[in-house]
Protein backbone atom coordinates (compact mmCIF):
# COMPACT_ATOMS: atom_id res chain seq x y z
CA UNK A 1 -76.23 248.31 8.44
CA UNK A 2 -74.17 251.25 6.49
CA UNK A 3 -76.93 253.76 7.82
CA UNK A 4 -75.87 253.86 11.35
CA UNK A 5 -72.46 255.17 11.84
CA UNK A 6 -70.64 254.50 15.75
CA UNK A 7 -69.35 257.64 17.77
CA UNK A 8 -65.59 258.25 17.89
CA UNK A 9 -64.09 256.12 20.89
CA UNK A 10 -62.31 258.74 23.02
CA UNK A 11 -58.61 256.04 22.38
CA UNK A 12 -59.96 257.24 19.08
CA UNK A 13 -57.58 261.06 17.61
CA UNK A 14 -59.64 262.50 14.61
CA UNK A 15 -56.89 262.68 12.64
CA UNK A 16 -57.90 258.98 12.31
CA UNK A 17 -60.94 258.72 11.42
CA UNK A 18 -62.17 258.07 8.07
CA UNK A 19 -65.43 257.18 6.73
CA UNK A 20 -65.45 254.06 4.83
CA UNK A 21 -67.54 251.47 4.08
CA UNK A 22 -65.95 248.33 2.69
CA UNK A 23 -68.96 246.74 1.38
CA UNK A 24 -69.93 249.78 -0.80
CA UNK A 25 -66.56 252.06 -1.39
CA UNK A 26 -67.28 254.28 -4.09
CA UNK A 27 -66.46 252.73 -7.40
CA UNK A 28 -66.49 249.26 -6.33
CA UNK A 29 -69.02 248.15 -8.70
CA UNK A 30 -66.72 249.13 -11.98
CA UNK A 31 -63.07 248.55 -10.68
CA UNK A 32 -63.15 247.32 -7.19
CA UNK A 33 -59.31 247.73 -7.49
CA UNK A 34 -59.13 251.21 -7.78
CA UNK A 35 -61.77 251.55 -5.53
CA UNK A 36 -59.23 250.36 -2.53
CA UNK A 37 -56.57 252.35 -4.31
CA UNK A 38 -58.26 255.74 -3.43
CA UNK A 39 -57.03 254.35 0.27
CA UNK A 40 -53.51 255.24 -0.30
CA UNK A 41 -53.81 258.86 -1.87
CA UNK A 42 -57.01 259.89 0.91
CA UNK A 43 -56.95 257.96 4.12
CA UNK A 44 -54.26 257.35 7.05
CA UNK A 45 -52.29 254.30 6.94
CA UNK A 46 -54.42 252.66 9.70
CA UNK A 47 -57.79 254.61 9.73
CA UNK A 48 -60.91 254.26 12.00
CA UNK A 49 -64.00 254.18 10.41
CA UNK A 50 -67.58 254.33 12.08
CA UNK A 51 -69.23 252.03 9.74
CA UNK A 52 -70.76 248.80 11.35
CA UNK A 53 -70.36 249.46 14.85
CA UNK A 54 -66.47 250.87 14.10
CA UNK A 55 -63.61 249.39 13.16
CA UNK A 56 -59.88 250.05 12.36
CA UNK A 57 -58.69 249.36 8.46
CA UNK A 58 -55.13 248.93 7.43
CA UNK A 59 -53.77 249.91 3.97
CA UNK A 60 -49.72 249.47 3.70
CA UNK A 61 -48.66 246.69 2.82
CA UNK A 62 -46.00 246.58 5.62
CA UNK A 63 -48.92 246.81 8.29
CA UNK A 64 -50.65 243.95 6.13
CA UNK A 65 -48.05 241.52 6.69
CA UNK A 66 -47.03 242.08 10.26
CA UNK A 67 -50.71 241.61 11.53
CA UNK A 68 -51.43 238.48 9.29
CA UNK A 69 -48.12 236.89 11.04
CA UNK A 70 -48.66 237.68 14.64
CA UNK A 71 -51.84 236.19 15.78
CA UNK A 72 -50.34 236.74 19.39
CA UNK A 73 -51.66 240.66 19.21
CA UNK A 74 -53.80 240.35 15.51
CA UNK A 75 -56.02 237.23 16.34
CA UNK A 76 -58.32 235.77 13.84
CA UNK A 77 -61.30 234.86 16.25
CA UNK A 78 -63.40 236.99 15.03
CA UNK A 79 -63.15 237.44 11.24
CA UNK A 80 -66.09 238.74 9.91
CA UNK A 81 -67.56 242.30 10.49
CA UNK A 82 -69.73 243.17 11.12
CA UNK A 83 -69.47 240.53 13.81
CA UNK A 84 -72.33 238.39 14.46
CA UNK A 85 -71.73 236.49 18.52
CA UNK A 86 -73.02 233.74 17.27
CA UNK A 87 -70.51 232.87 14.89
CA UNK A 88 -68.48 231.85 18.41
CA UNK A 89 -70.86 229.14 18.30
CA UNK A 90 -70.01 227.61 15.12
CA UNK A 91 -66.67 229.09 13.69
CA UNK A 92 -65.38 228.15 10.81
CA UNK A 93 -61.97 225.72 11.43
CA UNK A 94 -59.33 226.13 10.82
CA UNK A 95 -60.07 229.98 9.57
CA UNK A 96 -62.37 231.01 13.36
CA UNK A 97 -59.03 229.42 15.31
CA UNK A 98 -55.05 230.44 16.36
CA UNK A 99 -52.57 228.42 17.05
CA UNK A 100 -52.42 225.84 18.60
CA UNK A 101 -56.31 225.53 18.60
CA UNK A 102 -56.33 225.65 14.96
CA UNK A 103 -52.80 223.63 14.13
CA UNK A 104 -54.84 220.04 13.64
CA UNK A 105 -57.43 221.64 11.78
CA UNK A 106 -55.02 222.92 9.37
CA UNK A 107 -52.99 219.33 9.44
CA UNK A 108 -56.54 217.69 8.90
CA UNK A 109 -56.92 219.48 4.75
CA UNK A 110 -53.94 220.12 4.00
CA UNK A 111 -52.65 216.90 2.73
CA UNK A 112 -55.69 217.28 0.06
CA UNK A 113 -54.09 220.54 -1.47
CA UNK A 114 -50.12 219.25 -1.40
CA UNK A 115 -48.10 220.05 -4.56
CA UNK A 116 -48.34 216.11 -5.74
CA UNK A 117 -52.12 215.70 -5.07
CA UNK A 118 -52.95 218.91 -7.11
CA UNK A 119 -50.93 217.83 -9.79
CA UNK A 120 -52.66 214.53 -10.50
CA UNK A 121 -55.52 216.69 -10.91
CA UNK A 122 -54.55 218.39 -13.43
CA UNK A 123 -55.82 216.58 -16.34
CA UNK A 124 -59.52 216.61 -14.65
CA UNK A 125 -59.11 220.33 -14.41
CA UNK A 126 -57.69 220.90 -17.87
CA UNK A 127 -60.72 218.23 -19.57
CA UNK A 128 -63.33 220.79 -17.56
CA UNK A 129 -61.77 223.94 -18.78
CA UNK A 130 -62.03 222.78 -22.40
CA UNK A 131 -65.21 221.05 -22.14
CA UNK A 132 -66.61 224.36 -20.71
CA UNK A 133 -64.92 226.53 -23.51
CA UNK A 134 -65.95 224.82 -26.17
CA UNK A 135 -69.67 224.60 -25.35
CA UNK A 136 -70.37 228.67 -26.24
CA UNK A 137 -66.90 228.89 -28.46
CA UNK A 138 -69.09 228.66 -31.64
CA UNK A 139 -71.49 231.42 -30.26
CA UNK A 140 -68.64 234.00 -30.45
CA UNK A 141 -69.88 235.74 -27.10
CA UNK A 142 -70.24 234.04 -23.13
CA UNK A 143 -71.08 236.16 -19.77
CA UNK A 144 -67.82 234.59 -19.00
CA UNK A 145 -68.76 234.17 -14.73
CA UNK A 146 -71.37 231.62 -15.29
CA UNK A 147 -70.27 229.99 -18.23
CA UNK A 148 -66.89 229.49 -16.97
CA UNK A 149 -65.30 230.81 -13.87
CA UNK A 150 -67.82 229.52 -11.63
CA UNK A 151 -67.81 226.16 -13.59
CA UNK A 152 -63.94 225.52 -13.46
CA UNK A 153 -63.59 225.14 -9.85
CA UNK A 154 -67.24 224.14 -8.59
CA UNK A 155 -67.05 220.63 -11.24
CA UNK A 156 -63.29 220.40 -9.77
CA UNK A 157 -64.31 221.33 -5.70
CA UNK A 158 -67.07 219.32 -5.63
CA UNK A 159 -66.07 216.68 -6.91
CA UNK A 160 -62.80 216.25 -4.27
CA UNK A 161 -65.40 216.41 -1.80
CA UNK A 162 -67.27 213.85 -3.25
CA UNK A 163 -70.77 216.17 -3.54
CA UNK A 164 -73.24 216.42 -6.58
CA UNK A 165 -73.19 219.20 -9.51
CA UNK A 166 -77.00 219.06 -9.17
CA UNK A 167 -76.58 221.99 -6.94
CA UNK A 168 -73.99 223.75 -7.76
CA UNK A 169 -75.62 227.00 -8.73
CA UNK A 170 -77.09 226.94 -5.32
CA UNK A 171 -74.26 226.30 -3.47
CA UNK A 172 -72.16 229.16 -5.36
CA UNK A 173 -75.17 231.44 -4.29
CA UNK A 174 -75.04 230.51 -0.95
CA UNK A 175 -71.43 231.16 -0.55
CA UNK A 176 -72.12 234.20 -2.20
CA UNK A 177 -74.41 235.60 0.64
CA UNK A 178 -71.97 234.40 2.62
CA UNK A 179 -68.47 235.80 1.92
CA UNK A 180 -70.51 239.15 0.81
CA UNK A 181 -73.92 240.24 2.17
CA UNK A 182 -73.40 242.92 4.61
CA UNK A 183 -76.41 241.64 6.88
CA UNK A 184 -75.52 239.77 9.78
CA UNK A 185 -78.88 237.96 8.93
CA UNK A 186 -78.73 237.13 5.90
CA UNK A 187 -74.99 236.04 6.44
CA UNK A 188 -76.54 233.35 9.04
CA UNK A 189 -79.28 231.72 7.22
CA UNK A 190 -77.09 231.41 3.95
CA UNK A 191 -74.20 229.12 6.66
CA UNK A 192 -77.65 227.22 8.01
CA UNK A 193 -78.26 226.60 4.37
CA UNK A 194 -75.48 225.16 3.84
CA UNK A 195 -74.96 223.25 6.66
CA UNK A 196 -77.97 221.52 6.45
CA UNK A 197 -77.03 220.70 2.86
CA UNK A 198 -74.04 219.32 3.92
CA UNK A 199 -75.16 217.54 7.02
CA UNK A 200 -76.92 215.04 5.09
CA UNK A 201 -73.60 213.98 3.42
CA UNK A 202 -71.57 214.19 6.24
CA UNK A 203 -74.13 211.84 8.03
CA UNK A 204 -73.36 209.66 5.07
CA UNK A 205 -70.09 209.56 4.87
CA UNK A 206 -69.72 208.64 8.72
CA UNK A 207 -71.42 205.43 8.31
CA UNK A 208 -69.96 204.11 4.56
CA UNK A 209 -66.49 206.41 4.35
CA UNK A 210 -65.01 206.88 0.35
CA UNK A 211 -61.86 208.72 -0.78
CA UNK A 212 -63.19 212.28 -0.62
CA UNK A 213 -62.20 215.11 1.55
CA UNK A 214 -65.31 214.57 3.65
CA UNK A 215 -64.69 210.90 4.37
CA UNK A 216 -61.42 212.27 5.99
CA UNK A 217 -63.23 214.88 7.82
CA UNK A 218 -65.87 213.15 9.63
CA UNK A 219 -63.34 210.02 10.90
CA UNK A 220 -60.74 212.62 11.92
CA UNK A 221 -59.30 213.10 15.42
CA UNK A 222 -58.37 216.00 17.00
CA UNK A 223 -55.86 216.21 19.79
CA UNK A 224 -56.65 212.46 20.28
CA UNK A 225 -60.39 212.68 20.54
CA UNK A 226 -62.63 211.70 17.75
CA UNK A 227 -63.80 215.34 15.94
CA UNK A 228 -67.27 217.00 16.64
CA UNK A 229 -70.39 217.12 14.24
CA UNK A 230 -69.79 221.24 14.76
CA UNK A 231 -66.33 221.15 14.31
CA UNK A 232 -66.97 218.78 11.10
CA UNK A 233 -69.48 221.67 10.03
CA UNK A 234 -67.06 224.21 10.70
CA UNK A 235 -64.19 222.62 8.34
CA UNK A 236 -66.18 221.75 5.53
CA UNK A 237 -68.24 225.27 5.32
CA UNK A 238 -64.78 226.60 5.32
CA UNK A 239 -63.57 224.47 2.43
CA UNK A 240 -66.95 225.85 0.16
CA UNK A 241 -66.46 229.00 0.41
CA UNK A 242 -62.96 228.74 -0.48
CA UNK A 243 -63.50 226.37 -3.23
CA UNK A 244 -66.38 227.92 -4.63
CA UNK A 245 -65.37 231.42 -4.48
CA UNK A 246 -62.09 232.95 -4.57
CA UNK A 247 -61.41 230.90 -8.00
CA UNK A 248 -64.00 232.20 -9.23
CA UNK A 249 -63.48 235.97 -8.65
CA UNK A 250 -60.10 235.54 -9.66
CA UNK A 251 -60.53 234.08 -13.00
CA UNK A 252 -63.17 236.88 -13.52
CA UNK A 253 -60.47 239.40 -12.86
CA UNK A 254 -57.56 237.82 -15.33
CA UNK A 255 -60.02 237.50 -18.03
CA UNK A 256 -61.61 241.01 -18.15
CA UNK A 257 -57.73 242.08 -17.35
CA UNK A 258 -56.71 240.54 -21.07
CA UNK A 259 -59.53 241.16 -22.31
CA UNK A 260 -58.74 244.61 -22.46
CA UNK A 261 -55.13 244.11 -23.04
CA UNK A 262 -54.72 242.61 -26.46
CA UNK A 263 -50.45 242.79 -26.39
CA UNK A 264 -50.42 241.19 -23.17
CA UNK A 265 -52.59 237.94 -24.61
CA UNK A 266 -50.14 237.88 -27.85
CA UNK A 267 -47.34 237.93 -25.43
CA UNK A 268 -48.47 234.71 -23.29
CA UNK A 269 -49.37 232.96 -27.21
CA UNK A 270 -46.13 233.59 -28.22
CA UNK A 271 -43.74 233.43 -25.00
CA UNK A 272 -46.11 230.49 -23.01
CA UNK A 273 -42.78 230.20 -20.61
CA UNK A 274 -44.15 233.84 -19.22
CA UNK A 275 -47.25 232.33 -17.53
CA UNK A 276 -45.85 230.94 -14.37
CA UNK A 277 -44.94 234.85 -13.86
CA UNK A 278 -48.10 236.07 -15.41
CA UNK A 279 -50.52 234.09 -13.00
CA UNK A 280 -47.77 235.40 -10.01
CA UNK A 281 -48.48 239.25 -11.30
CA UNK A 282 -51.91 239.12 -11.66
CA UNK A 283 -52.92 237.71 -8.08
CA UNK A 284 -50.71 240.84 -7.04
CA UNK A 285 -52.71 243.18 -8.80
CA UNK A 286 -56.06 241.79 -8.44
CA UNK A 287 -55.89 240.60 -4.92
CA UNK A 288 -59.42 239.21 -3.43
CA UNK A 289 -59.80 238.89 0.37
CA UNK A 290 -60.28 241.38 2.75
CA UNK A 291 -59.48 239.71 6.25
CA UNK A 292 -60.01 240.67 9.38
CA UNK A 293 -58.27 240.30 12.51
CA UNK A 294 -59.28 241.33 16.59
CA UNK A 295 -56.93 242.71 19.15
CA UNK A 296 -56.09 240.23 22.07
CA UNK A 297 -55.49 243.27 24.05
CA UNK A 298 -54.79 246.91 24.93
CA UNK A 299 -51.51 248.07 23.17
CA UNK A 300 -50.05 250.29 21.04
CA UNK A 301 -48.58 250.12 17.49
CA UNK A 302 -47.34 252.50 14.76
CA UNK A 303 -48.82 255.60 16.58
CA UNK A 304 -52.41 253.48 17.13
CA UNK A 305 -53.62 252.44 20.13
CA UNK A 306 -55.69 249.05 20.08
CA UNK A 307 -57.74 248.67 22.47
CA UNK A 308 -58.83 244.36 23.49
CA UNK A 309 -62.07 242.96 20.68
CA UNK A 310 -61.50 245.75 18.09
CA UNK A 311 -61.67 244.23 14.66
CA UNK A 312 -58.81 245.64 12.19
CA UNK A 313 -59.76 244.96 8.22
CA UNK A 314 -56.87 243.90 6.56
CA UNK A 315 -57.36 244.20 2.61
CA UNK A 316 -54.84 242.03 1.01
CA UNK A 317 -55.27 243.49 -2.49
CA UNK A 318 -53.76 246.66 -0.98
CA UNK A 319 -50.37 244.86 -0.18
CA UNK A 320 -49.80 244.03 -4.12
CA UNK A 321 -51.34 247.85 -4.52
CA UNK A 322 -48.73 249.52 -2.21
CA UNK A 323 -46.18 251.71 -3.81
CA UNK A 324 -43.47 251.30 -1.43
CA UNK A 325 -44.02 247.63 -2.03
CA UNK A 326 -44.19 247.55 -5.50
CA UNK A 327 -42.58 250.03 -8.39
CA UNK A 328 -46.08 251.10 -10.39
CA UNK A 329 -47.94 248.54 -8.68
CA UNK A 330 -51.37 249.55 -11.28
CA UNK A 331 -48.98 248.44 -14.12
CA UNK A 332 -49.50 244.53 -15.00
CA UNK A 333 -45.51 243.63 -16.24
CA UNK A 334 -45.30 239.77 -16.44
CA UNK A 335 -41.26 240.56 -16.82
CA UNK A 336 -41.78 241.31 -13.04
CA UNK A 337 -38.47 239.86 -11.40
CA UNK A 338 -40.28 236.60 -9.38
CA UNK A 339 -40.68 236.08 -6.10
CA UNK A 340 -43.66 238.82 -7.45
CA UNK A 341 -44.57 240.30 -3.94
CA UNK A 342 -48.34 239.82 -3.13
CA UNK A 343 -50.32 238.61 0.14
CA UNK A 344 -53.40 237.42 -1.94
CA UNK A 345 -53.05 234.32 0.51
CA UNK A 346 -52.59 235.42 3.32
CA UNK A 347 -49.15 235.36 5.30
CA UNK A 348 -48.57 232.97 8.92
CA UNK A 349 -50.30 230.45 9.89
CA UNK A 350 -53.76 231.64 8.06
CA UNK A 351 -52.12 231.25 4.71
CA UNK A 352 -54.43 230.02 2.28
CA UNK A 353 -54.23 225.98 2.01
CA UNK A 354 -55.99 225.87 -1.48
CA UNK A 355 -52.72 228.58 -2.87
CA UNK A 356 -51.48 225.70 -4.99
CA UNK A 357 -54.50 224.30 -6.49
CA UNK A 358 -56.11 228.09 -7.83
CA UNK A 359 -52.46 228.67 -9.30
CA UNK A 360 -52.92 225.32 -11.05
CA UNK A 361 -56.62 226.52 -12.59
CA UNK A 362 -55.49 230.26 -13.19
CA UNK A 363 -52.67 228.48 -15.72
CA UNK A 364 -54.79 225.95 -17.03
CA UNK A 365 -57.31 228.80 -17.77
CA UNK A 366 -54.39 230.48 -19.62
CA UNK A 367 -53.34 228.06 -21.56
CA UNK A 368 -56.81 226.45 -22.65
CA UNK A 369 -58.21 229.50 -23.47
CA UNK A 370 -55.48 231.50 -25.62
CA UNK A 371 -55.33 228.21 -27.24
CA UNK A 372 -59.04 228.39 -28.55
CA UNK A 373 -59.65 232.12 -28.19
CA UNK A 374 -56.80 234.31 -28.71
CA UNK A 375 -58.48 237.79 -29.21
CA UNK A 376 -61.62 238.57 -27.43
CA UNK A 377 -62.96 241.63 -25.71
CA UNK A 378 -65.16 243.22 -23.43
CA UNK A 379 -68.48 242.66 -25.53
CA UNK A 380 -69.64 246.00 -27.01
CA UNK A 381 -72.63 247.72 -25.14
CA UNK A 382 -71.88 246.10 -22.00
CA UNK A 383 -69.81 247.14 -18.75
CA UNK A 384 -67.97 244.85 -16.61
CA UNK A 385 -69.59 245.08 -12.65
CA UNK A 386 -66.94 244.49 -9.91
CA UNK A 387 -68.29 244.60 -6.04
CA UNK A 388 -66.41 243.80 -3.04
CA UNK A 389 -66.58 242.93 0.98
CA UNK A 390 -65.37 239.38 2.30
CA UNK A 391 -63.70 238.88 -1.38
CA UNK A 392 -63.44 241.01 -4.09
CA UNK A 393 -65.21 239.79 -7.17
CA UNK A 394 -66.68 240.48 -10.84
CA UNK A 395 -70.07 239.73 -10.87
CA UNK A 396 -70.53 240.27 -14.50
CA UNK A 397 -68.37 239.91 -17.79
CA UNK A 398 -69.38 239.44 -21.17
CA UNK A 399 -66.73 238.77 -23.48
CA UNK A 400 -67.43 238.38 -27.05
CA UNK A 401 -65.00 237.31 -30.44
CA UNK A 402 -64.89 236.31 -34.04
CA UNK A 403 -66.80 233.11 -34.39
CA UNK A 404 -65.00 230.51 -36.55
């Protein structure tokens, strides 16, 4: 896919066009971050680059926001690129959908993420953070993704939707492909994957209905009409790749973040009333998706002109990145005055449902692991590997410490 690159569109001035590829940006496998950085200092605002069949990228965080909030010119129809036409066929709801298509879609999970339902999970989430810890806490070392970012939230996802652990590792791979192959292909048989996983539990669930998210799913109406088996596929395909992944990648990021940073860990030991701000400053710096959004139609806007289906990439990270957003927005300063400005999820009417619950397991993390281990670090001989594309992600961190 990154081989072939798409001729200039005559709508098109060269001044815009930069070459980019989002799924391999130079230095993306050892700081992702500064890897969308580079953006600011070398490319346009709003470039066009000729990788996967062309496509416009945003970088300010200005830009960012305005697009995310009107869907009216900056749909989300087609939110992958490259863009596979079959995805029309079975989008993922509510993310696929606008208003007011996607408005009972939204009202359909979001009662399972509210402020008082996350909260009486807490205690679940906390007991899985420690259990996880303190299974390689004697060894003095973990590669901290397997052993524990990926096992917070798949033991706390799965489980609100009522699904097994037994294959979790799957699952996470899956969603993996997913959210970052760059083959339309592969993309598609990893979603057929896992909807034929899940098919056999939603099939359940229809005919003997329990207290997990997919119970509600399958009896749901929409609009006043009982929902389809595809739109039932589209919801919950939605929900694992959320819940599987972006946790995930985050937690990787705060932990190789303090791992290097031994004065900001004594701080949160010593001053634990800092973490509400610390979680809020390190979403902003470490931002994960990288959305995308399609013209509705021909127009014009800051000096660009859109023309109707082109896709515009809209990397969040670089909102919480942008200078005239942020004073030094590379520094980490959990002193940051709060609201800490960030669009890690999302702005509008795409804003991330699950915000409240990966707050909730980013300061559980905090607070469970300073607890137990206060001073680790990067193990020696070994280099953190960062990637990106749908969501930006480590892939591999070993941390190591003094073993009691």
């Amino acid at each position: 896919m990154t081989a072939e690159l798409a001729p200039r569109p005559a709508h098109v001035p060269p001044e815009r066009v930069y070459d980019f590829d989002y799924y391999n940006a130079p230095g993306s496998d050892r700081d992702v971050h500064r890897a969308w950085k580079r953006l600011h200092e070398e490319a346009p605002d709003i470039f066009w680059t000729p990788r996967y069949g062309g496509h416009w990228v945003v970088t300010r965080g200005e830009d960012l926001e305005l697009m995310q909030m009107h869907y009216d010119r900056f749909s989300h129809r087609k939110y992958r690129i490259p863009y596979d036409p079959a995805m029309a066929n079975e989008p993922m709801l509510p993310l696929a959908e606008d208003p007011p298509v996607s408005t009972p879609f939204r009202a359909l999970i979001a009662p399972a993420f509210l402020p008082k339902v996350v909260a009486r999970l807490e205690e679940h989430v906390r007991d899985v953070a420690i259990k996880a810890i303190e299974e390689f806490l004697p060894r003095g070392e973990c590669e901290f993704v397997s052993e524990f970012a990926s096992v917070l939230p798949i033991v706390v996802f799965l489980e609100m939707m009522g699904l097994p652990l037994d294959n979790a590792r799957w699952l996470l791979e899956q969603t993996e492909i997913g959210i970052r192959s760059n083959s339309i292909e592969k993309r598609a048989a990893a979603h057929a994957a896992i909807k034929g996983y899940l098919t056999r539990f939603t099939d359940e669930r229809a005919a003997n209905p329990g207290d997990d998210i997919i119970s509600k799913i399958v009896a749901a109406e929409i609009d006043g009409r009982p929902i389809t088996h595809a739109e039932v596929m589209g919801v919950c395909t939605l929900l694992m790749a959320g819940g599987l992944d972006t946790v995930t990648s985050m937690l990787g990021f705060v932990a190789w973040h303090l791992a290097r940073n031994p004065e900001q860990r004594r701080e949160l030991i010593e001053h634990p009333e800092l973490i509400r701000n610390a979680v809020e400053e390190l979403i902003r710096r470490y931002g994960l998706a990288n959305n995308v959004r399609m013209a509705t139609h021909d127009f014009e806007y800051n000096g660009v002109q859109f023309k109707e289906g082109e896709q515009i990439l809209i990397p969040t990270a670089l909102y919480g990145l942008d200078e005239r957003k942020v004073d030094d927005p590379l520094k980490v300063d959990f002193h940051r005055e709060f609201p800490i400005p960030h669009a890690a999820f999302g702005n509008g009417v795409h804003t991330c449902p699950g915000a409240t619950l990966a707050r909730r397991e980013l300061r559980i993390f905090l607070e469970e692991w300073l607890k137990r281990i206060p001073d680790f670090q990067v193990k020696p001989g070994t280099t953190p590997v960062t990637a990106c594309g749908g969501v930006n992600t480590v892939k591999e961190l070993h941390l190591s410490w003094r073993a009691a």
